[in-house]
N, C-alpha and C. Protein backbone atom coordinates (compact mmCIF):
# COMPACT_ATOMS: atom_id res chain seq x y z
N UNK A 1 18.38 -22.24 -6.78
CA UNK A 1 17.95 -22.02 -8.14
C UNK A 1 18.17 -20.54 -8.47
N UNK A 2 18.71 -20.19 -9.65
CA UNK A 2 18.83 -18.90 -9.85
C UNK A 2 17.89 -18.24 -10.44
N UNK A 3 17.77 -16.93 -9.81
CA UNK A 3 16.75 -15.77 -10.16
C UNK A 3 16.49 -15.66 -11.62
N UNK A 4 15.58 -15.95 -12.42
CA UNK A 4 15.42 -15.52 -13.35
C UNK A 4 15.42 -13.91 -13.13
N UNK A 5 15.69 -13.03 -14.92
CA UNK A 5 15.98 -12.10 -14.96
C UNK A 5 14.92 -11.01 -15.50
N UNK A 6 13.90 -10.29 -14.97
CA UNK A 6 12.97 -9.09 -15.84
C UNK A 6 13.43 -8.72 -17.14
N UNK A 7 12.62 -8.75 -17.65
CA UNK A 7 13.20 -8.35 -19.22
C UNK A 7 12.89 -7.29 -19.37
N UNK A 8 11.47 -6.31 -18.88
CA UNK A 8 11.65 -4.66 -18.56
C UNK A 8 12.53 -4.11 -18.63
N UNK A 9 12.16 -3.21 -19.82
CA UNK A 9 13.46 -2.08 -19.79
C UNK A 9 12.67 -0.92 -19.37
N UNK A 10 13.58 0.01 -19.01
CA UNK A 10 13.24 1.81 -19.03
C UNK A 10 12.21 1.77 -19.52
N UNK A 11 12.17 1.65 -20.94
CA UNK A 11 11.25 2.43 -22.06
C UNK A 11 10.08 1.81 -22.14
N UNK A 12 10.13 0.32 -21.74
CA UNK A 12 8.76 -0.20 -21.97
C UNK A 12 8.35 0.41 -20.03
N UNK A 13 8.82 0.50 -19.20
CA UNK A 13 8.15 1.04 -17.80
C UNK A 13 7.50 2.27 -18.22
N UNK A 14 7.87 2.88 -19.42
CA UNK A 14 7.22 4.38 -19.45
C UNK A 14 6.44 4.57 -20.31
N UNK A 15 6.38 3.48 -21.39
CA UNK A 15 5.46 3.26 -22.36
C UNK A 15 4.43 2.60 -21.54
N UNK A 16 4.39 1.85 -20.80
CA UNK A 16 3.16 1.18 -19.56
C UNK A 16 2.33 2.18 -19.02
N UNK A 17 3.17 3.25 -18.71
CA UNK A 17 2.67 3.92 -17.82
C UNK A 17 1.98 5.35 -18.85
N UNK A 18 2.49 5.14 -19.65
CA UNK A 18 1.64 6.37 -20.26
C UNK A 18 0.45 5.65 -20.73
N UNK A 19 0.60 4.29 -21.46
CA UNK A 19 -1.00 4.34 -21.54
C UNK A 19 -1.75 4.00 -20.57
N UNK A 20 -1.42 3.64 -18.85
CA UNK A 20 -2.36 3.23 -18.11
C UNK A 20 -2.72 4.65 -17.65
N UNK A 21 -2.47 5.63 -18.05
CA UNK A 21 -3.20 7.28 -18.11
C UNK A 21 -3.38 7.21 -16.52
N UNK A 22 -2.29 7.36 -15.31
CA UNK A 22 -2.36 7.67 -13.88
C UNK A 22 -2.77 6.51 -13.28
N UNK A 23 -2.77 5.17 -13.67
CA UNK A 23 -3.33 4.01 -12.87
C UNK A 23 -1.87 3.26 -12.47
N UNK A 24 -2.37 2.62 -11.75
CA UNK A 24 -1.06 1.18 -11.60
C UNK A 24 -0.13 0.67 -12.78
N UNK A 25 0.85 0.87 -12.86
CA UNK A 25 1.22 0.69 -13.89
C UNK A 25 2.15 -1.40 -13.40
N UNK A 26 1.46 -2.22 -13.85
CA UNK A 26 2.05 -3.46 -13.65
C UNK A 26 2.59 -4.15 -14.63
N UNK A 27 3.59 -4.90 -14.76
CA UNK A 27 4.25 -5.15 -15.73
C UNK A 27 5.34 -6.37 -15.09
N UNK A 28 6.06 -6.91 -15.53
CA UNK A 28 6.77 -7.90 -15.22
C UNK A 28 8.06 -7.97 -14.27
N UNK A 29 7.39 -8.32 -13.52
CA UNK A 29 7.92 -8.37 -11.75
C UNK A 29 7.96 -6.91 -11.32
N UNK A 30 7.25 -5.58 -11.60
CA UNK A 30 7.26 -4.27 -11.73
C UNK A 30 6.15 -3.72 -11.03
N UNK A 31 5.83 -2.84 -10.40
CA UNK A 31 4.79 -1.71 -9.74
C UNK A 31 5.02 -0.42 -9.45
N UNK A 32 4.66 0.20 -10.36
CA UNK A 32 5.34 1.67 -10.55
C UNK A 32 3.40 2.39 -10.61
N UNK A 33 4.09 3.72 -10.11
CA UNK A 33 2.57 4.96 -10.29
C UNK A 33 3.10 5.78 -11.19
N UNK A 34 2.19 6.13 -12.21
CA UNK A 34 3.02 6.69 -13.17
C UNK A 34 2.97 8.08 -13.07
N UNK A 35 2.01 8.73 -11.66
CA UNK A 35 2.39 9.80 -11.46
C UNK A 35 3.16 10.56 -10.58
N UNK A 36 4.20 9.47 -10.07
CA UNK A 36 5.09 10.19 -9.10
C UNK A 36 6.31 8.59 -9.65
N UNK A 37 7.47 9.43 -9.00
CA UNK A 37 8.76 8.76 -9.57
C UNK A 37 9.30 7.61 -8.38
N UNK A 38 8.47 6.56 -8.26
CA UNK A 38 8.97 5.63 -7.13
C UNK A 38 8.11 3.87 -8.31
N UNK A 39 8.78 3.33 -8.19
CA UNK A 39 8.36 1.81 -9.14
C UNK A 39 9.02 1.05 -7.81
N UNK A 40 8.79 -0.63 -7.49
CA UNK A 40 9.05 -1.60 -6.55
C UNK A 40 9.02 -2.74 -7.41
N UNK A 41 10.06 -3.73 -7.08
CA UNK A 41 10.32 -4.99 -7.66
C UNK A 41 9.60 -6.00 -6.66
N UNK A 42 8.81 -6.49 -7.54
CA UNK A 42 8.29 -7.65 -6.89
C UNK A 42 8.93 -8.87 -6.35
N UNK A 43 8.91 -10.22 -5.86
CA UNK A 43 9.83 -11.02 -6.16
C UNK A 43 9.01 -12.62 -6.22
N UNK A 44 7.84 -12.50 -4.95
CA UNK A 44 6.92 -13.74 -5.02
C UNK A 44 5.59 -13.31 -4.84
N UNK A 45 5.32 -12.82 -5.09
CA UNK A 45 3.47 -12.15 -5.58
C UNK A 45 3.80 -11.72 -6.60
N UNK A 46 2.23 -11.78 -7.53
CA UNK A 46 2.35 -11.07 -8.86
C UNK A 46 1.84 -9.85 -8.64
N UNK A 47 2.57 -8.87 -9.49
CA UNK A 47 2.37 -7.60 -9.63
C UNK A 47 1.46 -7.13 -9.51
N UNK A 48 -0.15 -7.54 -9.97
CA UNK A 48 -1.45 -6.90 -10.12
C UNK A 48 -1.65 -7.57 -8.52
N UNK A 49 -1.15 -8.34 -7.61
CA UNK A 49 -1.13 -8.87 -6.28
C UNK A 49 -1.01 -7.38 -5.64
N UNK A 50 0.09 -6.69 -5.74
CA UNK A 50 1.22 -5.76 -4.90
C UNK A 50 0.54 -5.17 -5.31
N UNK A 51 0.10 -4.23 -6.49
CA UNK A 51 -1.30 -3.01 -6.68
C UNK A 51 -2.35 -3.29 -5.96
N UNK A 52 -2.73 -4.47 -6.35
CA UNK A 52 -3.81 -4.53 -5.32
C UNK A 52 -3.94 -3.84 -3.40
N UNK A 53 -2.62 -5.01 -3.37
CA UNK A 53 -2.48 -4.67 -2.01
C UNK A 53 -2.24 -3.18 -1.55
N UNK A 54 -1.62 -2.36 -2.41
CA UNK A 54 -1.14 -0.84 -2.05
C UNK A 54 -2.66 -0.32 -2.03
N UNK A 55 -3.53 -0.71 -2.96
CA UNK A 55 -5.06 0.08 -2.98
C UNK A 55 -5.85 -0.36 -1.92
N UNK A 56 -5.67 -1.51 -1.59
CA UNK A 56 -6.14 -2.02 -0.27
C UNK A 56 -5.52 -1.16 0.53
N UNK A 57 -4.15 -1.02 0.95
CA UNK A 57 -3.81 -0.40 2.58
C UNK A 57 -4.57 1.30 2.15
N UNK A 58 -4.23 1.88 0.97
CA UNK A 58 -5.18 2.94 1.04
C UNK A 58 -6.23 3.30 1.40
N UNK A 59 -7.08 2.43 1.52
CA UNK A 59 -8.59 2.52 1.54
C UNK A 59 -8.90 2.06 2.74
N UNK A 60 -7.81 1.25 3.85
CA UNK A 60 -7.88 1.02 4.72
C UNK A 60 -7.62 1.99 5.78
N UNK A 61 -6.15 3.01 5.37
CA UNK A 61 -5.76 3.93 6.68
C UNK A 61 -5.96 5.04 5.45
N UNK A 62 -6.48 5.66 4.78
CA UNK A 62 -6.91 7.02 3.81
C UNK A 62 -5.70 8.20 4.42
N UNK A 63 -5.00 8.57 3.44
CA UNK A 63 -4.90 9.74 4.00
C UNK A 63 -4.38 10.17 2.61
N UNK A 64 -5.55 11.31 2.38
CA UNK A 64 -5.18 12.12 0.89
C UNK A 64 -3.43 12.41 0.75
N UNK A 65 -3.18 12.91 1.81
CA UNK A 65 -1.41 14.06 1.94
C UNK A 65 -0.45 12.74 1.75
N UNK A 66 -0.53 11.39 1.23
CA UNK A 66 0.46 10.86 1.63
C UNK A 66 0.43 10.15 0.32
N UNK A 67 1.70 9.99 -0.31
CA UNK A 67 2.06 9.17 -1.64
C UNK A 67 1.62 7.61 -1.84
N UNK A 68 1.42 6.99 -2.75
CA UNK A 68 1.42 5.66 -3.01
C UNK A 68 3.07 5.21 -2.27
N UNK A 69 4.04 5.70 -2.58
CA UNK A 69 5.28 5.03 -1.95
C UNK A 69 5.15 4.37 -0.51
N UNK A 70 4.39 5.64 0.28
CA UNK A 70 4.64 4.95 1.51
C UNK A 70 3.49 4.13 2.26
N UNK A 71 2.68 3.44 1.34
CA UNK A 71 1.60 2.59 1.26
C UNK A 71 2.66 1.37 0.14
N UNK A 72 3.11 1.44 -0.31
CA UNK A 72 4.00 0.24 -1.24
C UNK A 72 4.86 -0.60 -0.14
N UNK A 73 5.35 1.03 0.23
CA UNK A 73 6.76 0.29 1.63
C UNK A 73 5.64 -0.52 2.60
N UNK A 74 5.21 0.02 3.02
CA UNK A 74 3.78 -1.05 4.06
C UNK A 74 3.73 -2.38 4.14
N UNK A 75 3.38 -2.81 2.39
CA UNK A 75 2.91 -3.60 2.08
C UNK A 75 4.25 -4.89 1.45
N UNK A 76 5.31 -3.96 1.43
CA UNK A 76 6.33 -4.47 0.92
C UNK A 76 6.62 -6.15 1.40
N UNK A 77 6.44 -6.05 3.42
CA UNK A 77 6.73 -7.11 3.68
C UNK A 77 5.93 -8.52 3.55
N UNK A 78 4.62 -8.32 2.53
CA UNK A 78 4.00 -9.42 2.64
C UNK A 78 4.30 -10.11 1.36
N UNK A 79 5.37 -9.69 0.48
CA UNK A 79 6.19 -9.84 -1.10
C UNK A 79 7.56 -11.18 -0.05
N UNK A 80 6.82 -12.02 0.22
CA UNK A 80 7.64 -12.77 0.46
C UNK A 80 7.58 -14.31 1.09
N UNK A 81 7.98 -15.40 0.34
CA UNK A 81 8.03 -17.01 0.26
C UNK A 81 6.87 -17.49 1.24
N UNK A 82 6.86 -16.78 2.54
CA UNK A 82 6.14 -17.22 3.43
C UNK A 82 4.59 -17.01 3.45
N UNK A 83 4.49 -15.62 3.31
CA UNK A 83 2.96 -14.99 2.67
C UNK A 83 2.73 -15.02 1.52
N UNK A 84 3.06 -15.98 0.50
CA UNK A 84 2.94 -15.40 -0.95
C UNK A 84 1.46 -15.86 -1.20
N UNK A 85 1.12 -17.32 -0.42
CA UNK A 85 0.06 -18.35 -0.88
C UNK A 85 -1.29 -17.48 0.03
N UNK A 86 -0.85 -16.70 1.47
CA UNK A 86 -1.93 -16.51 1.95
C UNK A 86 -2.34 -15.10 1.23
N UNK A 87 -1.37 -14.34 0.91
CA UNK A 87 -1.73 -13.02 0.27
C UNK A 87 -2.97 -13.36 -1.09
N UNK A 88 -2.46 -14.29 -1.88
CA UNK A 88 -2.30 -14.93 -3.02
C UNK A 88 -3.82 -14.57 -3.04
N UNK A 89 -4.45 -15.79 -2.07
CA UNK A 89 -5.72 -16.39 -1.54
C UNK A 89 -6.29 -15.30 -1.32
N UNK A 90 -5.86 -14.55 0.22
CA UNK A 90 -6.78 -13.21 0.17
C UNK A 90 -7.03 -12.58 -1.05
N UNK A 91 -6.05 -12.31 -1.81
CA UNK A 91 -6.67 -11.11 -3.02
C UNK A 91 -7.51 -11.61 -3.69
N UNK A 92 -7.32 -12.91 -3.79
CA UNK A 92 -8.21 -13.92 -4.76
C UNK A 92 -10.01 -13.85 -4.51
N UNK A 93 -9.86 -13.90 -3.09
CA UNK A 93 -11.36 -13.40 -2.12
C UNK A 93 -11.50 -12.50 -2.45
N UNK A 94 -10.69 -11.13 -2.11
CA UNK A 94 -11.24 -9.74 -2.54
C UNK A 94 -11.73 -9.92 -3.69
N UNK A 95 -10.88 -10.32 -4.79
CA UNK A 95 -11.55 -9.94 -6.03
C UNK A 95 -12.63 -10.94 -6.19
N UNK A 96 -13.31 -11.98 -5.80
CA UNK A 96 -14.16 -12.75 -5.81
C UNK A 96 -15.20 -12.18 -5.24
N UNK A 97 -15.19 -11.24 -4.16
CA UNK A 97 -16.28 -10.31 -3.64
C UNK A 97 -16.41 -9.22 -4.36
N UNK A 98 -15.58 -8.51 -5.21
CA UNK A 98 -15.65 -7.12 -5.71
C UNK A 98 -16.76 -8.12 -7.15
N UNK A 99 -16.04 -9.00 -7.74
CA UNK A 99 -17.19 -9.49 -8.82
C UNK A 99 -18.28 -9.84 -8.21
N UNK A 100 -18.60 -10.22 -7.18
CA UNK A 100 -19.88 -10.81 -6.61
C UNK A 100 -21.21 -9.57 -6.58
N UNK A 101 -20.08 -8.36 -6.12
CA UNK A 101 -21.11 -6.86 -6.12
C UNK A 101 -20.63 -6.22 -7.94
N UNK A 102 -20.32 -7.15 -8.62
CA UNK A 102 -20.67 -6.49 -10.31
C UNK A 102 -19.76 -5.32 -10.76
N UNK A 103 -18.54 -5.67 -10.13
CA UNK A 103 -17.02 -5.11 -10.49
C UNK A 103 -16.20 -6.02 -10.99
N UNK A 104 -15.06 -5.69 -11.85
CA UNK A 104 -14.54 -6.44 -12.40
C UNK A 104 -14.10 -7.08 -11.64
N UNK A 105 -13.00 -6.29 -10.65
CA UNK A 105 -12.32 -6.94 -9.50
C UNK A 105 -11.85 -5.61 -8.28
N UNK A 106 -10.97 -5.65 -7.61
CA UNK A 106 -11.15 -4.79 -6.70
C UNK A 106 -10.09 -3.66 -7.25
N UNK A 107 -9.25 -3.66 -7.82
CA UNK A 107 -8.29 -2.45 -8.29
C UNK A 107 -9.13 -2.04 -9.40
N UNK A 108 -10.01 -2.77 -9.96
CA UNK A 108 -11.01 -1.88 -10.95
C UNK A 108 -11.97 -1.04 -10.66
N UNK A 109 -12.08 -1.35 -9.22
CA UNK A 109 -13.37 -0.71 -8.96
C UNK A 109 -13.06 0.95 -8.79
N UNK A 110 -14.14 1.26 -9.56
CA UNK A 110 -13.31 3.14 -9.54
C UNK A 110 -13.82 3.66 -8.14
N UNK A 111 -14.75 3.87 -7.89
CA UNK A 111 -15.20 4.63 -6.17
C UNK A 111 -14.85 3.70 -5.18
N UNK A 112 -13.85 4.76 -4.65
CA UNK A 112 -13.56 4.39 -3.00
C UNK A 112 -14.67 4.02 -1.96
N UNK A 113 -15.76 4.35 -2.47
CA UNK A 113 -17.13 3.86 -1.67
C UNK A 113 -17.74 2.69 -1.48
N UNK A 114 -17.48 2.25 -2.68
CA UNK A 114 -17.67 0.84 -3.38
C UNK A 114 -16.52 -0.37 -3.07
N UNK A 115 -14.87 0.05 -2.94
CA UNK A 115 -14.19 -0.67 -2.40
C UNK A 115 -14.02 -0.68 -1.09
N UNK A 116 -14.70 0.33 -0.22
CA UNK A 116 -14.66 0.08 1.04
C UNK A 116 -15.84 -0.93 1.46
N UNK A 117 -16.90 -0.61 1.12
CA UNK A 117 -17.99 -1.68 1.20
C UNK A 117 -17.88 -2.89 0.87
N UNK A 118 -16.81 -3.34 -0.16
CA UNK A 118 -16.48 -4.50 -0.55
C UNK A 118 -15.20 -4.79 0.73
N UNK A 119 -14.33 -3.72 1.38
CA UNK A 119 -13.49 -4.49 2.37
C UNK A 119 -14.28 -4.59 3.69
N UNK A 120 -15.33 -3.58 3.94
CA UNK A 120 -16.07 -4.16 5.24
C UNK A 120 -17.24 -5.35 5.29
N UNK A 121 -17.26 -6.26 4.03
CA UNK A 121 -17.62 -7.31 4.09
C UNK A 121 -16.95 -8.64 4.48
N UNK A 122 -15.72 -8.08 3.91
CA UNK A 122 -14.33 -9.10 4.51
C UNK A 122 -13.53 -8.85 5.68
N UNK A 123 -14.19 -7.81 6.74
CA UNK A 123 -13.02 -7.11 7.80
C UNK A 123 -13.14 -8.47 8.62
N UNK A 124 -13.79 -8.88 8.78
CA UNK A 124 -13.61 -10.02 10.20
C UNK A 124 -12.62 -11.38 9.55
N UNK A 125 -12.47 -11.93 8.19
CA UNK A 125 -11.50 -12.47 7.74
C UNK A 125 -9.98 -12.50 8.50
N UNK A 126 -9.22 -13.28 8.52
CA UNK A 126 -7.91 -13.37 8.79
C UNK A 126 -6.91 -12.83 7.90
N UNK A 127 -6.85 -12.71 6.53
CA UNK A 127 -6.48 -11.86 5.71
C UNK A 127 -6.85 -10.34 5.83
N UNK A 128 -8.02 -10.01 5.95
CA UNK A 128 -8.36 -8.50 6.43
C UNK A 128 -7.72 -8.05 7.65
N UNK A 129 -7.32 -9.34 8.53
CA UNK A 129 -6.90 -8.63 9.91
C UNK A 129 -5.69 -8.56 9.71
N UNK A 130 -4.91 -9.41 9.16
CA UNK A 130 -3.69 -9.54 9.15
C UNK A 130 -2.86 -8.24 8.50
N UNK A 131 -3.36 -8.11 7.21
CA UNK A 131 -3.20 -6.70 6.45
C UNK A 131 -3.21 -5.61 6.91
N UNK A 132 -4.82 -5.61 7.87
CA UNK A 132 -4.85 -3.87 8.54
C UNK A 132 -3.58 -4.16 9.58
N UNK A 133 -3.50 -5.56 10.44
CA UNK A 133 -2.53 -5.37 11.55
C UNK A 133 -1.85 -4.79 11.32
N UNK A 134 -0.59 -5.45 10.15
CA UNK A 134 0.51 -5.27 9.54
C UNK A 134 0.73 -3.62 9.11
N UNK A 135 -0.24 -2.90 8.69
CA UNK A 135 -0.39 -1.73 7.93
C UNK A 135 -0.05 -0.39 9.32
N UNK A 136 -0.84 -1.19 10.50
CA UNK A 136 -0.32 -0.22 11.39
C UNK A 136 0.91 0.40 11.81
N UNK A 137 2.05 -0.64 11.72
CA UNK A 137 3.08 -0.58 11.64
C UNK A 137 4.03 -0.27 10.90
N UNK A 138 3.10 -1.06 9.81
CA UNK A 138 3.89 -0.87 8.36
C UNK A 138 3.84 0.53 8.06
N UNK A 139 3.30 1.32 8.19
CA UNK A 139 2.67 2.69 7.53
C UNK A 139 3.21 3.85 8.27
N UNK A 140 2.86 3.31 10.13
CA UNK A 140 3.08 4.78 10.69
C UNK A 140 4.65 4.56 11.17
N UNK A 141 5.51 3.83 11.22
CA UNK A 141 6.71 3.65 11.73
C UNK A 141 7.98 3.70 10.67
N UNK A 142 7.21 4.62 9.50
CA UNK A 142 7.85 4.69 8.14
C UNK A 142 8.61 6.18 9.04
N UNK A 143 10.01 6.55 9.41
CA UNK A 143 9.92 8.28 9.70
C UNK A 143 10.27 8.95 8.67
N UNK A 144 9.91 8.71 7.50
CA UNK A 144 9.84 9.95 6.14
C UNK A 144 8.25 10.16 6.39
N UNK A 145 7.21 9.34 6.88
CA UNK A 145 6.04 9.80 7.18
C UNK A 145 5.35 10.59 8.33
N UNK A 146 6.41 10.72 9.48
CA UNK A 146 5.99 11.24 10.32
C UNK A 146 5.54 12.45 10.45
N UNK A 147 6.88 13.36 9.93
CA UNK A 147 6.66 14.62 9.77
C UNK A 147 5.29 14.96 8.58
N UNK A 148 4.74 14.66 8.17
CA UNK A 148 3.82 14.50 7.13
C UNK A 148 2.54 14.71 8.06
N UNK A 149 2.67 14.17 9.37
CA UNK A 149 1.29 14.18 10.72
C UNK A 149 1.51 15.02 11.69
N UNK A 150 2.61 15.39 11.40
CA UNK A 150 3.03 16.67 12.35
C UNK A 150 4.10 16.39 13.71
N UNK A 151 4.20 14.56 13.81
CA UNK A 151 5.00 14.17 14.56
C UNK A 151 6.59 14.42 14.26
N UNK A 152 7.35 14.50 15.62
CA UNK A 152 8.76 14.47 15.42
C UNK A 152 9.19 13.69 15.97
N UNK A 153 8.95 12.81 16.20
CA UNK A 153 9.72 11.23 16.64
C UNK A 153 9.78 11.30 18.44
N UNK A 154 10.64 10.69 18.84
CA UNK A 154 10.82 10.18 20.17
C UNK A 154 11.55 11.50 21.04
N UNK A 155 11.14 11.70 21.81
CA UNK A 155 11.30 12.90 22.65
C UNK A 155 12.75 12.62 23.97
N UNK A 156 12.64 11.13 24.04
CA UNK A 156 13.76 11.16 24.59
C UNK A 156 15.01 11.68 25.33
N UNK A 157 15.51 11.27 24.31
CA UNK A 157 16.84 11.43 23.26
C UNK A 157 17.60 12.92 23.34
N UNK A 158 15.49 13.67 23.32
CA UNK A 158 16.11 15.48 23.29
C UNK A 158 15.77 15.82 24.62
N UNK A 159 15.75 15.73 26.01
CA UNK A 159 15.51 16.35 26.47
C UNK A 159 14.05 15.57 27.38
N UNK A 160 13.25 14.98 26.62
CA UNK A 160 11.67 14.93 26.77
C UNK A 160 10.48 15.88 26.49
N UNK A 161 9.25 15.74 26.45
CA UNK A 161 8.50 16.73 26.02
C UNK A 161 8.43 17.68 27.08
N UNK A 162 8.80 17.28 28.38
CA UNK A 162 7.93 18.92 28.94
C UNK A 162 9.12 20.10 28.89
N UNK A 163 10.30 20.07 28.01
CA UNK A 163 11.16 20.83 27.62
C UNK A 163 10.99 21.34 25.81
N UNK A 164 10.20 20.34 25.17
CA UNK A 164 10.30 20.79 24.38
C UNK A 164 8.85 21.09 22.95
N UNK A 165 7.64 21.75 24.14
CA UNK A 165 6.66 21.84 23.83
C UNK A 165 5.60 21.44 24.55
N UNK A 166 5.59 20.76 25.59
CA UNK A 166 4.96 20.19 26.18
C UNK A 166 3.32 21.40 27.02
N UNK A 167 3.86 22.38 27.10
CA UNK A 167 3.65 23.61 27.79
C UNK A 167 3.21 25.21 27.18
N UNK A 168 3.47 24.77 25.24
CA UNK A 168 2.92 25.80 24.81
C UNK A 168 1.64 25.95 24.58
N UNK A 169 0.52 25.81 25.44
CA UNK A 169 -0.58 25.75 24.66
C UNK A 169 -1.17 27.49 25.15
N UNK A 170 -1.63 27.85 23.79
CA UNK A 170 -1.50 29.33 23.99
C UNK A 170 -3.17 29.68 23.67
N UNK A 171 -3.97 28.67 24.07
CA UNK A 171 -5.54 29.25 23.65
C UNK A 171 -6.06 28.73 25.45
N UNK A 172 -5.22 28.82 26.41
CA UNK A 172 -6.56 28.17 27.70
C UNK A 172 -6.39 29.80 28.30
């Protein structure tokens, strides 16, 4: 069956995004931040799905220094035929718990305090595990993120570490 086609243009992605004033900007088959220059095509989750999920892996592994992009890429692989129904379901829970504690839903909820308390009600879930699993991998095995933690990849390759740092420690 052939792909239907986004009807999003340019102008309406930037008209979205200016009035969602720095939020998720979602739109049709679309997930863009409107304050940095990276948007992702959806293909079988809906869009407010894939926001969701990016605010989820945030709140799961936090790290102020690091973009929405490489929390999107993370999450990228669960945008697909096989996970669409279980993702679907999980978010459906999240947001069924974020209303249960008197939020709209869970990408509404403005304090990070409040959506963490709403994901450590669901951590023992199979959807909660599956997500953080996935995120471990998904997140730190990105290498545009490494250098970002101070890592330089596999030591190998160069030599090994006790040639190439292994030995400077200059405070004993």
């Amino acid at each position: 069956m052939p792909q239907k086609k986004s009807t999003l243009t340019r102008r309406e992605l930037l008209l979205r995004s200016v009035a969602a004033g720095g939020a998720f900007v979602v739109g049709a088959g679309y997930v863009a931040d409107s304050d940095a220059a990276w948007a992702m095509e959806v293909e079988h989750l809906q869009p407010k799905t894939m926001a969701t999920l990016i605010q989820m892996a945030r709140d799961i592994y936090p790290h102020d220094h690091l973009a929405d992009e490489f929390y999107a890429a993370a999450v990228k692989a669960y945008d697909s035929e096989d996970a669409k129904d279980a993702i679907e379901a999980g978010i459906a829970a999240l947001n069924a718990a974020a209303t249960g504690k008197g939020f709209g839903s869970y990408i509404d909820t403005q304090w990070e305090r409040d959506r963490v308390d709403i994901l450590r009600g669901m951590e023992n879930s199979p959807f909660f595990q599956t997500v953080r699993g996935g995120l471990v991998t998904g997140l730190y095995n990105q290498k545009a993120v490494w250098p970002l933690f101070g890592y330089e990849g596999e030591s190998f390759s160069k030599g090994g570490y006790i040639d190439r740092g292994f030995d400077d420690i200059n405070w004993i």
